[in-house]
PDB file of N, CA and C in Angstrom:
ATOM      1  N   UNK A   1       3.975  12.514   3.763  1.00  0.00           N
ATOM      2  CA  UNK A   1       4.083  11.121   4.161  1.00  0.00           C
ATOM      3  C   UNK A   1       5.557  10.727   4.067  1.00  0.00           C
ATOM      4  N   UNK A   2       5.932  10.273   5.231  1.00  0.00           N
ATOM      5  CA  UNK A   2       7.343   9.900   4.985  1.00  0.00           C
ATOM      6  C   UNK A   2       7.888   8.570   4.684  1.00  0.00           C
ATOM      7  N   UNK A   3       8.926   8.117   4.093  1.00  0.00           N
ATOM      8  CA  UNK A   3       9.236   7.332   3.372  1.00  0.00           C
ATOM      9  C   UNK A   3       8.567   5.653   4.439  1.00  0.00           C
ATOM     10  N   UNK A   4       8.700   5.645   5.829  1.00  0.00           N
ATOM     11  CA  UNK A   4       8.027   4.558   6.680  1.00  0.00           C
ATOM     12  C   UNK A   4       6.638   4.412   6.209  1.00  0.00           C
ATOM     13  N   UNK A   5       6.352   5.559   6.186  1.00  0.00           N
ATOM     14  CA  UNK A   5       4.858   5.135   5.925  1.00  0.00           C
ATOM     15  C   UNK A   5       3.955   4.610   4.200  1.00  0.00           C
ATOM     16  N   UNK A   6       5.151   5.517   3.713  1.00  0.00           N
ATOM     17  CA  UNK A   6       4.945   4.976   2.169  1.00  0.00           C
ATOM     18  C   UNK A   6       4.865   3.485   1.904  1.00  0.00           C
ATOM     19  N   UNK A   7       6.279   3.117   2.567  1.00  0.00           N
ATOM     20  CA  UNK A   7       6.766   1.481   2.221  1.00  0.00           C
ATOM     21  C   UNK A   7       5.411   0.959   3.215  1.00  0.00           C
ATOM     22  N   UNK A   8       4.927   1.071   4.087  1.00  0.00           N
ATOM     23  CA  UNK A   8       3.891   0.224   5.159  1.00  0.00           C
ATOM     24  C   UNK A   8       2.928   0.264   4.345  1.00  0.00           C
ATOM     25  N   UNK A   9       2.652   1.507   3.667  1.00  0.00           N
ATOM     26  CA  UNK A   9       1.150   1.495   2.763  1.00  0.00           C
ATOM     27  C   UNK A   9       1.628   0.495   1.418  1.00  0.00           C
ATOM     28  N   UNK A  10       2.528   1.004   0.866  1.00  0.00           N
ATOM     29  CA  UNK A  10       2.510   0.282  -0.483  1.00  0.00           C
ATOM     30  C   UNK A  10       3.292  -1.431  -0.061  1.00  0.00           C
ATOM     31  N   UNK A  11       3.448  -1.963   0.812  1.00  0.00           N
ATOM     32  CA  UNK A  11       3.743  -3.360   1.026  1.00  0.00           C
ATOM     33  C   UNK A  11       2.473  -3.714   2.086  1.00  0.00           C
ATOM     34  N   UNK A  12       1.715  -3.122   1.869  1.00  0.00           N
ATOM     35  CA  UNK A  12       0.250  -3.502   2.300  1.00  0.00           C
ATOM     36  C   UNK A  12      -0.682  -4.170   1.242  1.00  0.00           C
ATOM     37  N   UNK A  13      -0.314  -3.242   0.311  1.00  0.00           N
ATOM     38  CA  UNK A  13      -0.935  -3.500  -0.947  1.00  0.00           C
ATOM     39  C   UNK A  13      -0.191  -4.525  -2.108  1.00  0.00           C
ATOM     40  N   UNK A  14       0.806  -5.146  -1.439  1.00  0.00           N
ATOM     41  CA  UNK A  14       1.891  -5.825  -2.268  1.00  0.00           C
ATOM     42  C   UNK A  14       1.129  -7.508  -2.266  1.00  0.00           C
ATOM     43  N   UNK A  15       0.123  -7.714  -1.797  1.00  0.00           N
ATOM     44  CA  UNK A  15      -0.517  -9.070  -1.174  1.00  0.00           C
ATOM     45  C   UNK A  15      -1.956  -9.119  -2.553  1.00  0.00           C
ATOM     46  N   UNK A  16      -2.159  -9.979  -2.787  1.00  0.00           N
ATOM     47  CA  UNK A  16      -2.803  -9.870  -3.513  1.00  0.00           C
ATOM     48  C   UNK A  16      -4.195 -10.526  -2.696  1.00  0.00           C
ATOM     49  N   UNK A  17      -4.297 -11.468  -1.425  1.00  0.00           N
ATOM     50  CA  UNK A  17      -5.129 -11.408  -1.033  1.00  0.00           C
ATOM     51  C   UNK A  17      -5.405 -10.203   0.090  1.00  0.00           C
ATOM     52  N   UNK A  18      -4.796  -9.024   0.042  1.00  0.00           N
ATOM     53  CA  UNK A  18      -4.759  -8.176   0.735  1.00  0.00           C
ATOM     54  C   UNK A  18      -5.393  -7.252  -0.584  1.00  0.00           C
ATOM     55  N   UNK A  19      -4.990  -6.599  -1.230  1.00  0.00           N
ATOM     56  CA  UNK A  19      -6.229  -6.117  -2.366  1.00  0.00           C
ATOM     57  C   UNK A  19      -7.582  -6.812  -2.428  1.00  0.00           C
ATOM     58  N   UNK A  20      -7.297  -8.096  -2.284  1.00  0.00           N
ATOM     59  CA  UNK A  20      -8.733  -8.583  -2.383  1.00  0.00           C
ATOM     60  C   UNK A  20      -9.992  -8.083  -1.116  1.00  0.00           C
ATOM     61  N   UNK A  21      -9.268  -8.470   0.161  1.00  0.00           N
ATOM     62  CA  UNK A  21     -10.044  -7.866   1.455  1.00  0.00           C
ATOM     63  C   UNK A  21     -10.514  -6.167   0.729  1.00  0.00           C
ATOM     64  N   UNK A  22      -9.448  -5.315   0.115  1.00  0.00           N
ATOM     65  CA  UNK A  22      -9.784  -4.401  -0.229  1.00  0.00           C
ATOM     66  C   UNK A  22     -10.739  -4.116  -0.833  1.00  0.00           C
ATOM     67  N   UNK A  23     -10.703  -4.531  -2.249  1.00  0.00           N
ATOM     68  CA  UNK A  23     -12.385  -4.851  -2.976  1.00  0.00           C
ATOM     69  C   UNK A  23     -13.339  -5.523  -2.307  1.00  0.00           C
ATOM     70  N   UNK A  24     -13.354  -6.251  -1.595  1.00  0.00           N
ATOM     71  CA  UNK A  24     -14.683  -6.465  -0.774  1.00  0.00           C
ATOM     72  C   UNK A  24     -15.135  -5.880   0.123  1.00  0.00           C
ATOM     73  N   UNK A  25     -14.900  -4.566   0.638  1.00  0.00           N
ATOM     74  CA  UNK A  25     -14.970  -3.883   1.674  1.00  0.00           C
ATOM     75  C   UNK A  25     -15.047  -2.797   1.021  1.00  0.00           C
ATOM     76  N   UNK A  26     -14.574  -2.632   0.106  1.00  0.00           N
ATOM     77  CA  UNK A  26     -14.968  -0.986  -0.170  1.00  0.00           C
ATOM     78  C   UNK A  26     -16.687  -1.356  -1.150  1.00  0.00           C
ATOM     79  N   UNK A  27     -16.282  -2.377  -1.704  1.00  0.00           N
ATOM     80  CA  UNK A  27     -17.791  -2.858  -2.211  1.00  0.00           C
ATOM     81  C   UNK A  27     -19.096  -3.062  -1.573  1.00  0.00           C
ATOM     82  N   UNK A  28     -19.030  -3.538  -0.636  1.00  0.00           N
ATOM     83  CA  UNK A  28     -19.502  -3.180   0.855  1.00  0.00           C
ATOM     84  C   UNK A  28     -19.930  -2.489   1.836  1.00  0.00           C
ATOM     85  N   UNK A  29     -18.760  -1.480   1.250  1.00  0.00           N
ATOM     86  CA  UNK A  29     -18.767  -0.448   2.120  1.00  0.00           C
ATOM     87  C   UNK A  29     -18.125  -0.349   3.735  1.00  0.00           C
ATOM     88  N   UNK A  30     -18.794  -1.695   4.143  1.00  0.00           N
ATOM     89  CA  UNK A  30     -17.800  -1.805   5.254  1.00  0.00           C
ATOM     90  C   UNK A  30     -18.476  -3.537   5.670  1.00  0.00           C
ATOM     91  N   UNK A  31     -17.560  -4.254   6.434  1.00  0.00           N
ATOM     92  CA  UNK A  31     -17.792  -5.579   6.486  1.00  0.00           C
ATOM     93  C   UNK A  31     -16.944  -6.378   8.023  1.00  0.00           C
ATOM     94  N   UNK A  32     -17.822  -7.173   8.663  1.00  0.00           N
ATOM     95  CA  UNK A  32     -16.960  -7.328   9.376  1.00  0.00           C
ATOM     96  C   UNK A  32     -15.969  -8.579   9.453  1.00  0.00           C
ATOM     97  N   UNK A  33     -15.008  -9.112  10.374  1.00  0.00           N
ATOM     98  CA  UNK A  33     -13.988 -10.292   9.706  1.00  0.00           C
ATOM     99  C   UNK A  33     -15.094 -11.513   9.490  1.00  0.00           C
ATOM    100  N   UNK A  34     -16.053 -11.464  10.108  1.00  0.00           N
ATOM    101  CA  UNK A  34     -17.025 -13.039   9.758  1.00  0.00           C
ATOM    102  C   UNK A  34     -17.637 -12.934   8.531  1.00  0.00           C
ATOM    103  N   UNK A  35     -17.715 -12.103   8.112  1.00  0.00           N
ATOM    104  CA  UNK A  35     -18.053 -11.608   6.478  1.00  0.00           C
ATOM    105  C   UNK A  35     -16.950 -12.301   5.481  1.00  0.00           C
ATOM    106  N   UNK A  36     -15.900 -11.568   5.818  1.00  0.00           N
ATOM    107  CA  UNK A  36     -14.722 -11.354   5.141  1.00  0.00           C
ATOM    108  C   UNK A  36     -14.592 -13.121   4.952  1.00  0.00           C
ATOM    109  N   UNK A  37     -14.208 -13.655   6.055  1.00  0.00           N
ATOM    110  CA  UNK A  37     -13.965 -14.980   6.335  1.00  0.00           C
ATOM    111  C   UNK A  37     -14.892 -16.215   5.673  1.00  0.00           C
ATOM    112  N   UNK A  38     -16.322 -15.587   5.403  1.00  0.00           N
ATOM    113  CA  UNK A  38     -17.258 -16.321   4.667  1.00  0.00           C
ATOM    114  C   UNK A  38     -16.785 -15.943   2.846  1.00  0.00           C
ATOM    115  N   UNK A  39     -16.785 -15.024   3.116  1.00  0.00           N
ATOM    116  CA  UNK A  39     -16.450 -14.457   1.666  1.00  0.00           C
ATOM    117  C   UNK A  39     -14.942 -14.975   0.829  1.00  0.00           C
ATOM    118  N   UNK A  40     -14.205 -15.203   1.822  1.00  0.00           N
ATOM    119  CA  UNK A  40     -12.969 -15.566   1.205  1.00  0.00           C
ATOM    120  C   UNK A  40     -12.955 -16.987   1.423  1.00  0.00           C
ATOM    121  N   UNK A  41     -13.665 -17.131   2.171  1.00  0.00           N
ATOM    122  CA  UNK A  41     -13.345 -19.170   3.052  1.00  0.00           C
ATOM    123  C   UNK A  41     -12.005 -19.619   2.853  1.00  0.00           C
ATOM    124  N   UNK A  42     -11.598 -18.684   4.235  1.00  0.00           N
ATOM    125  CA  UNK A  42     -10.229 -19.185   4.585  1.00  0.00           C
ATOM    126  C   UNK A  42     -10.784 -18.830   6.141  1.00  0.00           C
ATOM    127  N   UNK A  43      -9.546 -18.744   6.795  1.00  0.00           N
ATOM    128  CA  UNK A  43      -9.699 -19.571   8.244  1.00  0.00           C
ATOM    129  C   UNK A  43      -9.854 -17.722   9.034  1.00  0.00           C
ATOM    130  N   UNK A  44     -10.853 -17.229  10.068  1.00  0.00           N
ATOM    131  CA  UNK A  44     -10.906 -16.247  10.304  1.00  0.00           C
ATOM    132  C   UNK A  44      -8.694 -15.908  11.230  1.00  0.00           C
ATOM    133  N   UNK A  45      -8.115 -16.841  11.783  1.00  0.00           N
ATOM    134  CA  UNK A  45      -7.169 -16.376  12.243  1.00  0.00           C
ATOM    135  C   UNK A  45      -6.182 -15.711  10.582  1.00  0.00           C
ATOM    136  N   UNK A  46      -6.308 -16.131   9.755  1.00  0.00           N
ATOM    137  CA  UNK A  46      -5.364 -15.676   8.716  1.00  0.00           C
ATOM    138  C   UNK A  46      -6.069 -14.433   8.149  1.00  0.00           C
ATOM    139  N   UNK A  47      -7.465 -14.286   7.665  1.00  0.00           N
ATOM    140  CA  UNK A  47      -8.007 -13.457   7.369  1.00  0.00           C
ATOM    141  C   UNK A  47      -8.029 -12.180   8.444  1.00  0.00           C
ATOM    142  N   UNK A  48      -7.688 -12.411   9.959  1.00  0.00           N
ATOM    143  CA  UNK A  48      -7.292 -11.410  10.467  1.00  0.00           C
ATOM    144  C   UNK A  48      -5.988 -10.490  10.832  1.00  0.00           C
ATOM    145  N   UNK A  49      -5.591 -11.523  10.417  1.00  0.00           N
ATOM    146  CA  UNK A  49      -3.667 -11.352   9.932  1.00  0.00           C
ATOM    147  C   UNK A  49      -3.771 -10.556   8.960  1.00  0.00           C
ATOM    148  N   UNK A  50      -4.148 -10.554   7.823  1.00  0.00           N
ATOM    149  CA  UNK A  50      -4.360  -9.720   6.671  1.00  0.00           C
ATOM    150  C   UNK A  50      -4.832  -8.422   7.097  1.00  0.00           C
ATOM    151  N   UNK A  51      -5.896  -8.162   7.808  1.00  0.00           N
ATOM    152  CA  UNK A  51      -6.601  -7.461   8.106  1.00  0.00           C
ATOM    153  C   UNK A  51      -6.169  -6.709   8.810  1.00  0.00           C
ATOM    154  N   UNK A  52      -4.974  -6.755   9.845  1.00  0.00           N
ATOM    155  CA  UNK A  52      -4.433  -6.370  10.823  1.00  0.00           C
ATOM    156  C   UNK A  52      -3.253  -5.355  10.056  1.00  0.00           C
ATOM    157  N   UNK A  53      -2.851  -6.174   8.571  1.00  0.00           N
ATOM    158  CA  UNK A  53      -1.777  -5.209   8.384  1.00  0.00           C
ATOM    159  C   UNK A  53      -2.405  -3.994   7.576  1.00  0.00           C
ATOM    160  N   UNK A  54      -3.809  -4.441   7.068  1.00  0.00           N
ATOM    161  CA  UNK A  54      -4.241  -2.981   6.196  1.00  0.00           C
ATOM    162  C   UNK A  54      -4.421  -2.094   7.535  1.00  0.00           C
ATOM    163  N   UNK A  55      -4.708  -2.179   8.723  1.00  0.00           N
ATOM    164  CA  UNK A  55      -4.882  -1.370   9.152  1.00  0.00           C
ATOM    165  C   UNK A  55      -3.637  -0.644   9.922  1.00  0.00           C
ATOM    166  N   UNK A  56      -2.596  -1.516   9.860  1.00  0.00           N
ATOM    167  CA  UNK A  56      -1.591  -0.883  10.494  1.00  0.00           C
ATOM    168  C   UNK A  56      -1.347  -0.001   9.541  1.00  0.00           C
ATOM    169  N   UNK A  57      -1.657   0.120   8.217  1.00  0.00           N
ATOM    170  CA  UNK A  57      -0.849   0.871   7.007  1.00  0.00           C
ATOM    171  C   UNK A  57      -2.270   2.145   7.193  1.00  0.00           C
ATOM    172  N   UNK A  58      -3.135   1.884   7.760  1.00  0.00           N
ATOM    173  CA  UNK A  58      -3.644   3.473   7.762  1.00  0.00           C
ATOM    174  C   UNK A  58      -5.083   2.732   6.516  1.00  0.00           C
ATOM    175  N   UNK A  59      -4.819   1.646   5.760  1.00  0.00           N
ATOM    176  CA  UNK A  59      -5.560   1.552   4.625  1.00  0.00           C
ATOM    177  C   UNK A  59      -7.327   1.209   4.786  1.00  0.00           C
ATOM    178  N   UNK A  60      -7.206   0.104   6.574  1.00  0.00           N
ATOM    179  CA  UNK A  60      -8.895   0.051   6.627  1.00  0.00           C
ATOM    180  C   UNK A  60      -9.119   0.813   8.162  1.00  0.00           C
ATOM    181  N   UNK A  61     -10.143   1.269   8.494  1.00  0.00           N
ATOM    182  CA  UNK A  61     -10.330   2.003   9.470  1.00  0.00           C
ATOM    183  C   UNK A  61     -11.299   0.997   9.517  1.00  0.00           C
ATOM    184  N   UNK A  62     -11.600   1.072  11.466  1.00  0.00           N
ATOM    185  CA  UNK A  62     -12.754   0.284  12.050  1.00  0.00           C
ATOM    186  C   UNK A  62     -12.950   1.150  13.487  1.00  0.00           C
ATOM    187  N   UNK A  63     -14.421   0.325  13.597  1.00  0.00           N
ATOM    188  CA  UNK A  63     -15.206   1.010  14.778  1.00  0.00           C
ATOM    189  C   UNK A  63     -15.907  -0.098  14.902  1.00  0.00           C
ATOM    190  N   UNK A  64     -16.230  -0.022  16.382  1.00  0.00           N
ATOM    191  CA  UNK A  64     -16.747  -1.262  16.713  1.00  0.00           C
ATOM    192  C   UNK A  64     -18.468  -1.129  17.358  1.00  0.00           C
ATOM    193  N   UNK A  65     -19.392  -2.339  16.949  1.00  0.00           N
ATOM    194  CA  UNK A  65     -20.617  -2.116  17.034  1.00  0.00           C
ATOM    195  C   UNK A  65     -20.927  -3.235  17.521  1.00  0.00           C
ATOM    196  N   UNK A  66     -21.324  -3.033  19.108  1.00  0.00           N
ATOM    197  CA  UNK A  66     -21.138  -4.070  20.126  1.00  0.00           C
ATOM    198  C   UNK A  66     -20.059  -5.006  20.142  1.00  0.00           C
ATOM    199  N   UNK A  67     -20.073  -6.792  20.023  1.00  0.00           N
ATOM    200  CA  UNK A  67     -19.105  -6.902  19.746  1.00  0.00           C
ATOM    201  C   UNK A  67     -18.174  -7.258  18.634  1.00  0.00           C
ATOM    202  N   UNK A  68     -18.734  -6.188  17.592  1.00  0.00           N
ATOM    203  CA  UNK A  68     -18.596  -6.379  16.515  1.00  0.00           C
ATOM    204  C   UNK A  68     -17.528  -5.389  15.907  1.00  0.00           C
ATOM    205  N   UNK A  69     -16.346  -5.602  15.261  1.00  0.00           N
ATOM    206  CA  UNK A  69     -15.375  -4.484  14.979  1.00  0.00           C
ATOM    207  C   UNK A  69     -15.471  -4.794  13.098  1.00  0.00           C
ATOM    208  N   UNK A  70     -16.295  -3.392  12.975  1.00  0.00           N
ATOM    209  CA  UNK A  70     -16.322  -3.399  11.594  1.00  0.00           C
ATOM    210  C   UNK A  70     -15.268  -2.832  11.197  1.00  0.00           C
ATOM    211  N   UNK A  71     -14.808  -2.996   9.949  1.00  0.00           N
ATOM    212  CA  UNK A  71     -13.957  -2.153   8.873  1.00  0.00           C
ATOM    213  C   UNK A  71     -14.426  -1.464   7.395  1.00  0.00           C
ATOM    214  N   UNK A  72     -13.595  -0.366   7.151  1.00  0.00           N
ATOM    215  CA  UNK A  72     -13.828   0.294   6.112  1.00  0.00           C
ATOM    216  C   UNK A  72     -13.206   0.443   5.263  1.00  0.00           C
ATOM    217  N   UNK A  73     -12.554   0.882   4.180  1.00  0.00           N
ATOM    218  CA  UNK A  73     -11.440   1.397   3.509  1.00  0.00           C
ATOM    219  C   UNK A  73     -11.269   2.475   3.580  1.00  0.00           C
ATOM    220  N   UNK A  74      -9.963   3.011   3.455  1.00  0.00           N
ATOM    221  CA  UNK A  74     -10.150   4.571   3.757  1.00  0.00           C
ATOM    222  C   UNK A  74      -8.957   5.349   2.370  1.00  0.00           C
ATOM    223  N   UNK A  75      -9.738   5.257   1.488  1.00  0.00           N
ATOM    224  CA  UNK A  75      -9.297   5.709  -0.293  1.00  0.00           C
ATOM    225  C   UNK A  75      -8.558   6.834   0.269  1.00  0.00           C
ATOM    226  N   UNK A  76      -8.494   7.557   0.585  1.00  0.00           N
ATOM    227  CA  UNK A  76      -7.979   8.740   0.850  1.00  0.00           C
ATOM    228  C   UNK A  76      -6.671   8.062   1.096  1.00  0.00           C
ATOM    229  N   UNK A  77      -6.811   7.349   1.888  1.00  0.00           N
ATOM    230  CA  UNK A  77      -4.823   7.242   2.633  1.00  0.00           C
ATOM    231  C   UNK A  77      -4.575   6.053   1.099  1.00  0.00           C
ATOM    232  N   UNK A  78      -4.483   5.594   0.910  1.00  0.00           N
ATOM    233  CA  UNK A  78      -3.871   4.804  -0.619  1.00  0.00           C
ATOM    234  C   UNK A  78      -3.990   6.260  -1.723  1.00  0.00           C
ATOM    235  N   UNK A  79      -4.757   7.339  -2.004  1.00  0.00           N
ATOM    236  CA  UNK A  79      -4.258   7.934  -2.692  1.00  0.00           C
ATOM    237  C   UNK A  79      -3.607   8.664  -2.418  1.00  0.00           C
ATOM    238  N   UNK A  80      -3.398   9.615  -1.350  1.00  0.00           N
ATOM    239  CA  UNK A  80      -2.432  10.173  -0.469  1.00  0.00           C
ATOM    240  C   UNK A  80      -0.710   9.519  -0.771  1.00  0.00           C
ATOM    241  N   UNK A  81      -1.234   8.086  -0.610  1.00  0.00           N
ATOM    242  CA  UNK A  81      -0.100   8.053  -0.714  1.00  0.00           C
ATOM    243  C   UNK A  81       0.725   7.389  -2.521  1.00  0.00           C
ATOM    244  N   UNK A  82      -0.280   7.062  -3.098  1.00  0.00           N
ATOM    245  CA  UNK A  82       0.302   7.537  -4.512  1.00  0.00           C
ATOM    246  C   UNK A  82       0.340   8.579  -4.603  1.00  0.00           C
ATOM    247  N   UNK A  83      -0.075   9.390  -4.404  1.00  0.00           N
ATOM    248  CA  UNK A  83       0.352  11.014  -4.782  1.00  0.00           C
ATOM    249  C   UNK A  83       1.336  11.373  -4.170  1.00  0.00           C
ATOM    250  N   UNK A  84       1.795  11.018  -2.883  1.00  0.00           N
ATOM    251  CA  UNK A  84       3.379  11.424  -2.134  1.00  0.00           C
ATOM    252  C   UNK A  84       3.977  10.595  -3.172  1.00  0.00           C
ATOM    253  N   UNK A  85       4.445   9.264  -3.398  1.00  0.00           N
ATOM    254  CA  UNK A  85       4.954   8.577  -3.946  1.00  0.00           C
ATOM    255  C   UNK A  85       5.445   9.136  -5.656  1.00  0.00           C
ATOM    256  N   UNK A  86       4.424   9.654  -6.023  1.00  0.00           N
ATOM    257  CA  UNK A  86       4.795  10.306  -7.099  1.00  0.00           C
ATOM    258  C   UNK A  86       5.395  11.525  -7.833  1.00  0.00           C
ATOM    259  N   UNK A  87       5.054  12.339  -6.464  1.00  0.00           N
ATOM    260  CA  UNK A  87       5.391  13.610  -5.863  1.00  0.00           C
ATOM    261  C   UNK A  87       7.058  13.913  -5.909  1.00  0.00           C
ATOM    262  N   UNK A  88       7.149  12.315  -4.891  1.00  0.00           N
ATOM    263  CA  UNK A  88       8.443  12.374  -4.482  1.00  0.00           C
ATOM    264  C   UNK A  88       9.953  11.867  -5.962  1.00  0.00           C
ATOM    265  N   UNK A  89       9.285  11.032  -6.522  1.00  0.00           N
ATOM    266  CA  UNK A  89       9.816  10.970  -8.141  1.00  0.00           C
ATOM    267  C   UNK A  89       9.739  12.099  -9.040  1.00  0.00           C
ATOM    268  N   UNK A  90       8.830  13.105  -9.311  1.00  0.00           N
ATOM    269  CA  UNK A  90       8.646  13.297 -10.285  1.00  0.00           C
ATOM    270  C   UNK A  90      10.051  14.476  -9.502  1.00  0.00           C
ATOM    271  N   UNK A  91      10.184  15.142  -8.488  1.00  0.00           N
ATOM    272  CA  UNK A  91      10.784  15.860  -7.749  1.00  0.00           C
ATOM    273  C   UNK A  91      12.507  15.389  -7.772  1.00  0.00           C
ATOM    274  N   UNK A  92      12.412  13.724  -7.851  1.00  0.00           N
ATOM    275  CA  UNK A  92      14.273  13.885  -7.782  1.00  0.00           C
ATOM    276  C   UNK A  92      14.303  13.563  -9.384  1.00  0.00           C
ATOM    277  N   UNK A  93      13.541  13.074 -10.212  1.00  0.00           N
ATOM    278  CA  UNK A  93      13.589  13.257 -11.138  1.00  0.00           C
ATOM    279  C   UNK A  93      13.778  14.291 -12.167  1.00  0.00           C
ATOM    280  N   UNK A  94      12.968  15.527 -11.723  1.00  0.00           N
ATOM    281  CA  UNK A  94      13.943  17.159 -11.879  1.00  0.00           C
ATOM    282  C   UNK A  94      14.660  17.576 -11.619  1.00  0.00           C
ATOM    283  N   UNK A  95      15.263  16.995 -10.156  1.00  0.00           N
ATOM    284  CA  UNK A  95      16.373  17.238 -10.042  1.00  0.00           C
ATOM    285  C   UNK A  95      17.716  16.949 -10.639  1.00  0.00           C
ATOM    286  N   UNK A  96      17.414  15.671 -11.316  1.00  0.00           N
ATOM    287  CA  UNK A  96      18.667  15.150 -12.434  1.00  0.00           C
ATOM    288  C   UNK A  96      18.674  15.198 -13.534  1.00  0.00           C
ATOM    289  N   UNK A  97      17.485  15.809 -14.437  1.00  0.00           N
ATOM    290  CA  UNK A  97      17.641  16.143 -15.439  1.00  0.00           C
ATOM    291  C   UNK A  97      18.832  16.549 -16.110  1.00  0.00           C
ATOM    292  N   UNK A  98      19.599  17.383 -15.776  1.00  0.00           N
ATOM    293  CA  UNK A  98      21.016  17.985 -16.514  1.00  0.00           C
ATOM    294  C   UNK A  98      21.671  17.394 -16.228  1.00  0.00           C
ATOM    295  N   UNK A  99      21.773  16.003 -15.399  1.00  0.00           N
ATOM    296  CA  UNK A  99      23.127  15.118 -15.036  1.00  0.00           C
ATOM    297  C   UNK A  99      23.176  14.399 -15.906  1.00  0.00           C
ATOM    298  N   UNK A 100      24.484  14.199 -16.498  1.00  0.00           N
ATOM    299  CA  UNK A 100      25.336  13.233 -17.669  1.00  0.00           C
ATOM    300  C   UNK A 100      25.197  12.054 -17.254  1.00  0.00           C
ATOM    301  N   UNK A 101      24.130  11.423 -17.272  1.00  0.00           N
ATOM    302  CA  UNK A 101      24.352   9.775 -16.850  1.00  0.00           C
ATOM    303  C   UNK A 101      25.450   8.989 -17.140  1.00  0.00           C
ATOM    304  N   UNK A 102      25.543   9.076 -19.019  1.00  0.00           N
ATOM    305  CA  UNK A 102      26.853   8.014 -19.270  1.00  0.00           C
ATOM    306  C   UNK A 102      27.733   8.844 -18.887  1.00  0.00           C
ATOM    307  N   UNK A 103      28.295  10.131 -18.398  1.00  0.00           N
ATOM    308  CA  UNK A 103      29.651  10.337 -17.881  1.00  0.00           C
ATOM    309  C   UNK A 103      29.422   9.762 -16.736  1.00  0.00           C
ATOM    310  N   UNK A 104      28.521   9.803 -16.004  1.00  0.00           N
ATOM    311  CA  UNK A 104      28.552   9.661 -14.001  1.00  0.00           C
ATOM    312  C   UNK A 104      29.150   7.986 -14.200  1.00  0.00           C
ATOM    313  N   UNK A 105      28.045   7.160 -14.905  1.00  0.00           N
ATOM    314  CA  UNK A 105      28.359   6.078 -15.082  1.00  0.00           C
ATOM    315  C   UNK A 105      29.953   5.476 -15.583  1.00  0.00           C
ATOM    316  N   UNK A 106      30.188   6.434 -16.368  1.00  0.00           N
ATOM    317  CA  UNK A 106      31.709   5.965 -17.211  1.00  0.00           C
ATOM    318  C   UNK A 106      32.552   6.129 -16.311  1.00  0.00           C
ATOM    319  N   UNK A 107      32.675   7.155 -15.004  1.00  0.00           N
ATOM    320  CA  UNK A 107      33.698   7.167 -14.284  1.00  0.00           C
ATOM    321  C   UNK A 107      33.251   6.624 -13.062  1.00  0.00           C
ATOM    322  N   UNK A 108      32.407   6.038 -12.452  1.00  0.00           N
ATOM    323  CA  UNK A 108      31.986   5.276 -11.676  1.00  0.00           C
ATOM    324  C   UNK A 108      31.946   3.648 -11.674  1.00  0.00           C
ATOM    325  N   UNK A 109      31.587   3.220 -12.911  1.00  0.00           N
ATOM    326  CA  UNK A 109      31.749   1.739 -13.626  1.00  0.00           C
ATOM    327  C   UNK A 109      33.019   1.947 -14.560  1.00  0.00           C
ATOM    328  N   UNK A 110      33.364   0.244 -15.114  1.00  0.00           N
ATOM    329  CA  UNK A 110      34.128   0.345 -15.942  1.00  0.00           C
ATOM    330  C   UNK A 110      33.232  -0.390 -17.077  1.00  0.00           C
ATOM    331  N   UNK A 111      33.341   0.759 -18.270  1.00  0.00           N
ATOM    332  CA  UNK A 111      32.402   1.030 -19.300  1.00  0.00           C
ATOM    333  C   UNK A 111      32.364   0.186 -20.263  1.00  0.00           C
ATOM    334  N   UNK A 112      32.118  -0.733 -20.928  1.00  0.00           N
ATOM    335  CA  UNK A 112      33.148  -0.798 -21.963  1.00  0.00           C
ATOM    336  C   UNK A 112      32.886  -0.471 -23.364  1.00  0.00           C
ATOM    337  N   UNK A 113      33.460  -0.009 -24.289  1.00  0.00           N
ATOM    338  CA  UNK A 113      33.098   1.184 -25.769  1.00  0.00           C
ATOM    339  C   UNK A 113      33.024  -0.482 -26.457  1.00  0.00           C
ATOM    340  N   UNK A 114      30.910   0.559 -27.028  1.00  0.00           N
ATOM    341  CA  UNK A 114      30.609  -0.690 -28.077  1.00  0.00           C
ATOM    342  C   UNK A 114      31.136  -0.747 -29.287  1.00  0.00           C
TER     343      UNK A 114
END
């Protein structure tokens, strides 16, 4: 997963009524926006705004049943991408292990001796 898609997934999840659509849908199982919209009682145009960005991030998948476009959650891509995310730390994080922080810092800043 590359770093675009990381930030799209994890500022998907940065909304707290955007987690919420989340728990109600995976609770669910799957739900459609007139659900959602009863369930949250807010206005279906904002609740589909929300809705629009979990799916741009890969986070709800939908299929549509007549004219009905349900959604799902799709756990896999949110852990996918904590696991890249962590992947990708724990990785430059080994990589600097043996670097002298307070030297890098001391000749990069001006230090000053406590």
């Amino acid at each position: 997963m590359n770093a675009k898609e990381l930030a799209d997934v994890f500022d998907a999840l940065g909304s707290e009524l955007r987690l919420r659509i989340i728990e109600l849908v995976a609770g669910h199982k799957e739900m459609c926006i007139c659900e959602l919209v009863d369930a949250l009682d807010m206005s279906q145009a904002n609740v589909s705004r929300h809705v629009r960005v979990l799916r741009s991030a890969g986070i709800l998948q939908s299929r549509k049943m007549g004219v009905l476009v349900i959604h799902r959650v799709d756990p896999e891509r949110i852990a996918h991408a904590s696991s890249a995310l962590g992947e990708r730390i724990a990785e430059l994080h080994h990589r600097s292990a043996g670097e002298d922080v307070e030297a890098r810092l001391a000749s990069r800043c001006q230090v000053e001796a406590s």
